[in-house]
C-alpha atoms as a PDB file:
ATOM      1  CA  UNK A   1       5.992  -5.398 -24.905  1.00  0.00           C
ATOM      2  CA  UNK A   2       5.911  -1.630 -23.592  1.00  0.00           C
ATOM      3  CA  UNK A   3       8.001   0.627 -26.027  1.00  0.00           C
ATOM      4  CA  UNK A   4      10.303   3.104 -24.451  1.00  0.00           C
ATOM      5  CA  UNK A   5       9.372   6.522 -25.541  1.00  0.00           C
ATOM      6  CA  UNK A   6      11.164  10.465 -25.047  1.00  0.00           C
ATOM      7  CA  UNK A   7      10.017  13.550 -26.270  1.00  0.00           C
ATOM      8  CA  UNK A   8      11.253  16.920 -27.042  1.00  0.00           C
ATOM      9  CA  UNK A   9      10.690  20.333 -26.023  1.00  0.00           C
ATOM     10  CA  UNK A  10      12.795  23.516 -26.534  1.00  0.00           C
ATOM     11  CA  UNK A  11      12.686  27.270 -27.327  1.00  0.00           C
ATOM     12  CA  UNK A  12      11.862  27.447 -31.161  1.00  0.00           C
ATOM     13  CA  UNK A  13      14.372  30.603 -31.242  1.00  0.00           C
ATOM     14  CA  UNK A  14      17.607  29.558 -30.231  1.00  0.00           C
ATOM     15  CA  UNK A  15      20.636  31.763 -31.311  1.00  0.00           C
ATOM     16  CA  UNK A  16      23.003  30.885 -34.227  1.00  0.00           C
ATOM     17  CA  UNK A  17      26.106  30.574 -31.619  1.00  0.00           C
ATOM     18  CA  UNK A  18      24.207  28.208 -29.249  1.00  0.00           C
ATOM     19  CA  UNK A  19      22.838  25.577 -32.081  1.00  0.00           C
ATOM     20  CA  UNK A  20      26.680  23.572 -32.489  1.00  0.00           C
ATOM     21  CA  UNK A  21      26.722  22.761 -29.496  1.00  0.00           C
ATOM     22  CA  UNK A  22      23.433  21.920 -28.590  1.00  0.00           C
ATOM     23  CA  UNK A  23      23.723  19.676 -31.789  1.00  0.00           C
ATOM     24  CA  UNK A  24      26.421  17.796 -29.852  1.00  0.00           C
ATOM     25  CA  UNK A  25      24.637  17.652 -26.887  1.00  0.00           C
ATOM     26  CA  UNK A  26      21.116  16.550 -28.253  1.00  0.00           C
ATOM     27  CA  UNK A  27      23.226  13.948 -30.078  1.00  0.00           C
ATOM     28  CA  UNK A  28      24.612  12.729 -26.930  1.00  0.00           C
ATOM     29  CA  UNK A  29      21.465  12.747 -24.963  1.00  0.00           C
ATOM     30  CA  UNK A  30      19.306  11.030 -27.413  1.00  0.00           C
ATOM     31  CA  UNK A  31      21.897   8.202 -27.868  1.00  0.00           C
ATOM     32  CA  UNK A  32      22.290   7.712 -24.331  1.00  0.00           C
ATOM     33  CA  UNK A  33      18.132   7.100 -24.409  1.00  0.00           C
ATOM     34  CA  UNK A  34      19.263   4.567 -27.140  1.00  0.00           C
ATOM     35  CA  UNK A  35      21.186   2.875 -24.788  1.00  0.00           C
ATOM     36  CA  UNK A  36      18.782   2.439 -22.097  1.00  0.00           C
ATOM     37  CA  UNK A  37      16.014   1.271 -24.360  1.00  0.00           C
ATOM     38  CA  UNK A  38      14.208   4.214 -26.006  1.00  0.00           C
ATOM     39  CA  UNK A  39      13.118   3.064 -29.403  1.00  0.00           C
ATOM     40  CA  UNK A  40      10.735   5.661 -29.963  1.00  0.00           C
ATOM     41  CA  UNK A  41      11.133   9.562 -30.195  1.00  0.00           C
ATOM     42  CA  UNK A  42       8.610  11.971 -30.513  1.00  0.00           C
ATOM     43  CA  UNK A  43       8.631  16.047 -31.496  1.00  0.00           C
ATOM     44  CA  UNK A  44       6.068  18.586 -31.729  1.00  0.00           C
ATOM     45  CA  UNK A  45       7.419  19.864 -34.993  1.00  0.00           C
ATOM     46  CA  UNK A  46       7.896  23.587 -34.219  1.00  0.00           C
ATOM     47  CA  UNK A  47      10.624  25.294 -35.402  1.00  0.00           C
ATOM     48  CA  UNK A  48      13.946  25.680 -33.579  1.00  0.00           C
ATOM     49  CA  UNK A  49      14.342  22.925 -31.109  1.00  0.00           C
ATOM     50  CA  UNK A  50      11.563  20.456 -32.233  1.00  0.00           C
ATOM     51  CA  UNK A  51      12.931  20.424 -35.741  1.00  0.00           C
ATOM     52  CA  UNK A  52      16.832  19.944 -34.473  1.00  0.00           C
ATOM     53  CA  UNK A  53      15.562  17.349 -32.625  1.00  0.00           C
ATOM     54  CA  UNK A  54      14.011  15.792 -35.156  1.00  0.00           C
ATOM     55  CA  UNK A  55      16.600  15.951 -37.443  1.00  0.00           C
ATOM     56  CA  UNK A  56      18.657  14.331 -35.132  1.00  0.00           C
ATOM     57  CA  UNK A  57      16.636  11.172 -34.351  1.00  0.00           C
ATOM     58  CA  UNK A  58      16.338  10.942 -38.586  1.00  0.00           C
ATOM     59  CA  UNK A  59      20.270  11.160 -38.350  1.00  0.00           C
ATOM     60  CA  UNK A  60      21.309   8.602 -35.515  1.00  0.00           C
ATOM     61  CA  UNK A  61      18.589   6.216 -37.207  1.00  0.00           C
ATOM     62  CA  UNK A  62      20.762   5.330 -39.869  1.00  0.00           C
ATOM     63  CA  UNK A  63      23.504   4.058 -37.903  1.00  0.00           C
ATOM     64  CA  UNK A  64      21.131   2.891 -35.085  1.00  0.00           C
ATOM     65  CA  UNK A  65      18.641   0.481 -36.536  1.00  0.00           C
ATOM     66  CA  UNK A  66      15.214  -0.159 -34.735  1.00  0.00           C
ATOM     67  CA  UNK A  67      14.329   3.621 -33.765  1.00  0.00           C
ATOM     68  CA  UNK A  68      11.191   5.685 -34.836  1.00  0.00           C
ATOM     69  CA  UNK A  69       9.756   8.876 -35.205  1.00  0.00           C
ATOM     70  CA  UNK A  70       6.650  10.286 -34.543  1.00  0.00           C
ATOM     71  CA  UNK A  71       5.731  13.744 -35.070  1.00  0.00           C
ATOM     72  CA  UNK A  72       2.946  15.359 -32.949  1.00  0.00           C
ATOM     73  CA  UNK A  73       1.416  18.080 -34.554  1.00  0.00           C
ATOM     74  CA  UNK A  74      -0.527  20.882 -32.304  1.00  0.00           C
ATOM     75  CA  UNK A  75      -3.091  21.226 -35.545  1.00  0.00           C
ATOM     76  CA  UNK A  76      -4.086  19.881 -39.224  1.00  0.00           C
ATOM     77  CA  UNK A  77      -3.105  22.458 -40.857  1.00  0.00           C
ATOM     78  CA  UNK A  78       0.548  22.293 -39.270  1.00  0.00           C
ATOM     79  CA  UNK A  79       0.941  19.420 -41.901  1.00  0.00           C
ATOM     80  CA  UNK A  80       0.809  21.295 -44.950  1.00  0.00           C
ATOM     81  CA  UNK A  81       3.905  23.656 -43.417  1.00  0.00           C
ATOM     82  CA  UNK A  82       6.487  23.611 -46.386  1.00  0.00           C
ATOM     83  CA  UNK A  83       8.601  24.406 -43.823  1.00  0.00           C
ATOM     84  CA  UNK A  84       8.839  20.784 -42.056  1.00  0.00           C
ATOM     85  CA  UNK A  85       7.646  19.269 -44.769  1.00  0.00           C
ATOM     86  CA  UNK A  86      10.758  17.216 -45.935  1.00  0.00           C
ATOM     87  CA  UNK A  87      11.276  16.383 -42.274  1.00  0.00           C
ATOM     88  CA  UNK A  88       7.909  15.183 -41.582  1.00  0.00           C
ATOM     89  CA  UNK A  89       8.271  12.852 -44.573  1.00  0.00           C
ATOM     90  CA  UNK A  90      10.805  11.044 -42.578  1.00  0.00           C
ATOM     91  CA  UNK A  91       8.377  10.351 -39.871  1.00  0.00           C
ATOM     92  CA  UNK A  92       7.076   7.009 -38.698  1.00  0.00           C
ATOM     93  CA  UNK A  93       4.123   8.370 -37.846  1.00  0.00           C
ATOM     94  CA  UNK A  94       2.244  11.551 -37.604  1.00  0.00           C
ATOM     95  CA  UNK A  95      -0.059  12.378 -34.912  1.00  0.00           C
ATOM     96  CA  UNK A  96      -2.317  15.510 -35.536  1.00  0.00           C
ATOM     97  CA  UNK A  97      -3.649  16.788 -32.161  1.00  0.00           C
ATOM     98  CA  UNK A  98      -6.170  19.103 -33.222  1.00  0.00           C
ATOM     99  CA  UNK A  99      -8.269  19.612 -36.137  1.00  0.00           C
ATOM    100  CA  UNK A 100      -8.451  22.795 -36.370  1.00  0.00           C
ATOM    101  CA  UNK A 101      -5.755  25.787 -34.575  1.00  0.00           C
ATOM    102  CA  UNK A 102      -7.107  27.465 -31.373  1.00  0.00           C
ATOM    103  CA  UNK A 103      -5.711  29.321 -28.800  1.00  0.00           C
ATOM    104  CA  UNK A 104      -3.961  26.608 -25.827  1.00  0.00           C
ATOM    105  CA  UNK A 105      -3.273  23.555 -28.948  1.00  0.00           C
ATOM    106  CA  UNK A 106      -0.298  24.077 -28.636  1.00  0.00           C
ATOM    107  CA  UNK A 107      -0.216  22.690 -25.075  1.00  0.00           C
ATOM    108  CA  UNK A 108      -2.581  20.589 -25.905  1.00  0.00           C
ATOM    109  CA  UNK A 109       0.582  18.744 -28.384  1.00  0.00           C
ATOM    110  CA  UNK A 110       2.929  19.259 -24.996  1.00  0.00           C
ATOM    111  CA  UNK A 111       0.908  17.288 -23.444  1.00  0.00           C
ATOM    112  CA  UNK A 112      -0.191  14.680 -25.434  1.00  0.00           C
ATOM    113  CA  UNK A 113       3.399  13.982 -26.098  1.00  0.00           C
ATOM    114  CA  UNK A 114       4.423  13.976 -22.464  1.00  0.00           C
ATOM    115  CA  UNK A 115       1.733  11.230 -21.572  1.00  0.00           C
ATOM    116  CA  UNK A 116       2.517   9.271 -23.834  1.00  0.00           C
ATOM    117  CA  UNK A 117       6.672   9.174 -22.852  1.00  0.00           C
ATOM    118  CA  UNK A 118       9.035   8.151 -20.026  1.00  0.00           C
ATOM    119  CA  UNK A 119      11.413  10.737 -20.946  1.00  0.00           C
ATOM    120  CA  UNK A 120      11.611  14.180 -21.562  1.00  0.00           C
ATOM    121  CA  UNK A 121      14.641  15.756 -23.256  1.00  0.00           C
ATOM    122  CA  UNK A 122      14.228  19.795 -23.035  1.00  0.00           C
ATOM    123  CA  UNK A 123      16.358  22.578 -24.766  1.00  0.00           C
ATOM    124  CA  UNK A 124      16.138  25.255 -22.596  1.00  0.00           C
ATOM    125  CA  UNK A 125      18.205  28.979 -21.471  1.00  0.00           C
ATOM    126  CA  UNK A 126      16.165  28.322 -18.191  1.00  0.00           C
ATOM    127  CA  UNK A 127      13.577  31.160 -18.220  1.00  0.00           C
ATOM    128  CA  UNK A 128      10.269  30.609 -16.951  1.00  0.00           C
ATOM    129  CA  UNK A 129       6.980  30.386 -18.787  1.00  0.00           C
ATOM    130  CA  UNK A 130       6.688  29.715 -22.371  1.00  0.00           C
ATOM    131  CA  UNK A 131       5.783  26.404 -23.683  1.00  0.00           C
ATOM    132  CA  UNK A 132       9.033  25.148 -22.908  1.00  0.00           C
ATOM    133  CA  UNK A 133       7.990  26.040 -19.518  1.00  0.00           C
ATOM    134  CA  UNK A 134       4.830  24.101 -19.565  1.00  0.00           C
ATOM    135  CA  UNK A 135       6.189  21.640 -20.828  1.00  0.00           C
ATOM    136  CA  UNK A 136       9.116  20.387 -18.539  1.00  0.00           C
ATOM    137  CA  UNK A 137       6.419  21.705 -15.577  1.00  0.00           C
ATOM    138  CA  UNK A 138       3.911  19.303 -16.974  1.00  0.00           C
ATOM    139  CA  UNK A 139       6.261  16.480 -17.298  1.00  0.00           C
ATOM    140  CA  UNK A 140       7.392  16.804 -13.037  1.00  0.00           C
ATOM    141  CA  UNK A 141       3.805  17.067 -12.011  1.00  0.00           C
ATOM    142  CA  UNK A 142       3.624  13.327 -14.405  1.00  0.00           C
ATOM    143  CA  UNK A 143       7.193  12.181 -12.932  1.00  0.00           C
ATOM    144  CA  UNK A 144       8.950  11.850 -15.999  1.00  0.00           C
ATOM    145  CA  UNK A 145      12.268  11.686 -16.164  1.00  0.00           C
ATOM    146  CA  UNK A 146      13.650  15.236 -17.466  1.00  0.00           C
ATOM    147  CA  UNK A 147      17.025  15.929 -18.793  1.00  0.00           C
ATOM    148  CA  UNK A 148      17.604  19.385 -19.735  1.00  0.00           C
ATOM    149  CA  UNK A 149      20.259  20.943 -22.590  1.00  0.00           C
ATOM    150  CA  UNK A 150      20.853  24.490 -21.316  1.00  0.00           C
ATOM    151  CA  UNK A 151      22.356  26.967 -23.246  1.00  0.00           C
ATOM    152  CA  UNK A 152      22.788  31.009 -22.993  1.00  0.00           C
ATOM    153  CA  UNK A 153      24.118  31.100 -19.263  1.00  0.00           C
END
């Protein structure tokens, strides 16, 4: 049996008037992956739209049974971040991409979570570059299917 999986990417500063409704949206988007057969949800864990995302897969999985989480880490280190800490506790699993931090792990995690997916779900305000960037570029050059939250235009 193949699991259906969707990732996350997203700018990890996203302004305070922006995050409501991208709350609603991300909510809407990630149930709609429910409903065509995504079980599985992965996030790299960064701050800003990683961790919202998270946060909202730990959220919906109380009222939708049978979903996980798995959190993709760009480095060891990342784990010990009191910062995610009680999110990451929440996690299904924990995949650690690198053992040690180095310039580029970061798309190193962007990647290995796009390979490993069918969907992409981005949080974006649509400028170029960035990991965000790389990330939703990566994913069209693997023809995954991308659905993008914009905000800020």
């Amino acid at each position: 049996m193949n699991i259906k999986k969707c990732c996350f990417t997203g700018r990890r500063n996203i302004p305070n008037e922006y995050i409501d409704s991208i709350c609603r949206e991300l909510e809407k988007e990630v149930l709609k992956a429910i409903n065509e057969g995504y079980t599985c949800f992965l996030s790299g864990f960064a701050s800003g739209a990683d961790l919202m995302a998270a946060q909202t897969v730990i959220n919906l999985r109380s009222e939708k049974g049978g979903i996980c989480l798995e959190a993709y880490l760009p480095y060891a280190q990342r784990e010990r971040s009191k910062s995610i800490s009680d999110i990451l506790s929440q996690c299904d699993r924990k995949v650690i991409c690198s053992d040690v931090y180095y310039t580029g792990c970061y798309h190193k995690r962007n990647r290995c979570m796009v390979d490993q997916c069918q969907k992409l779900i981005a949080i974006t305000d649509g400028k170029e570059g960035g990991g965000t960037g790389y990330t939703i570029d990566y994913a069209r050059k693997k023809n995954i299917d991308i659905v993008e939250i914009k905000y800020g235009k």
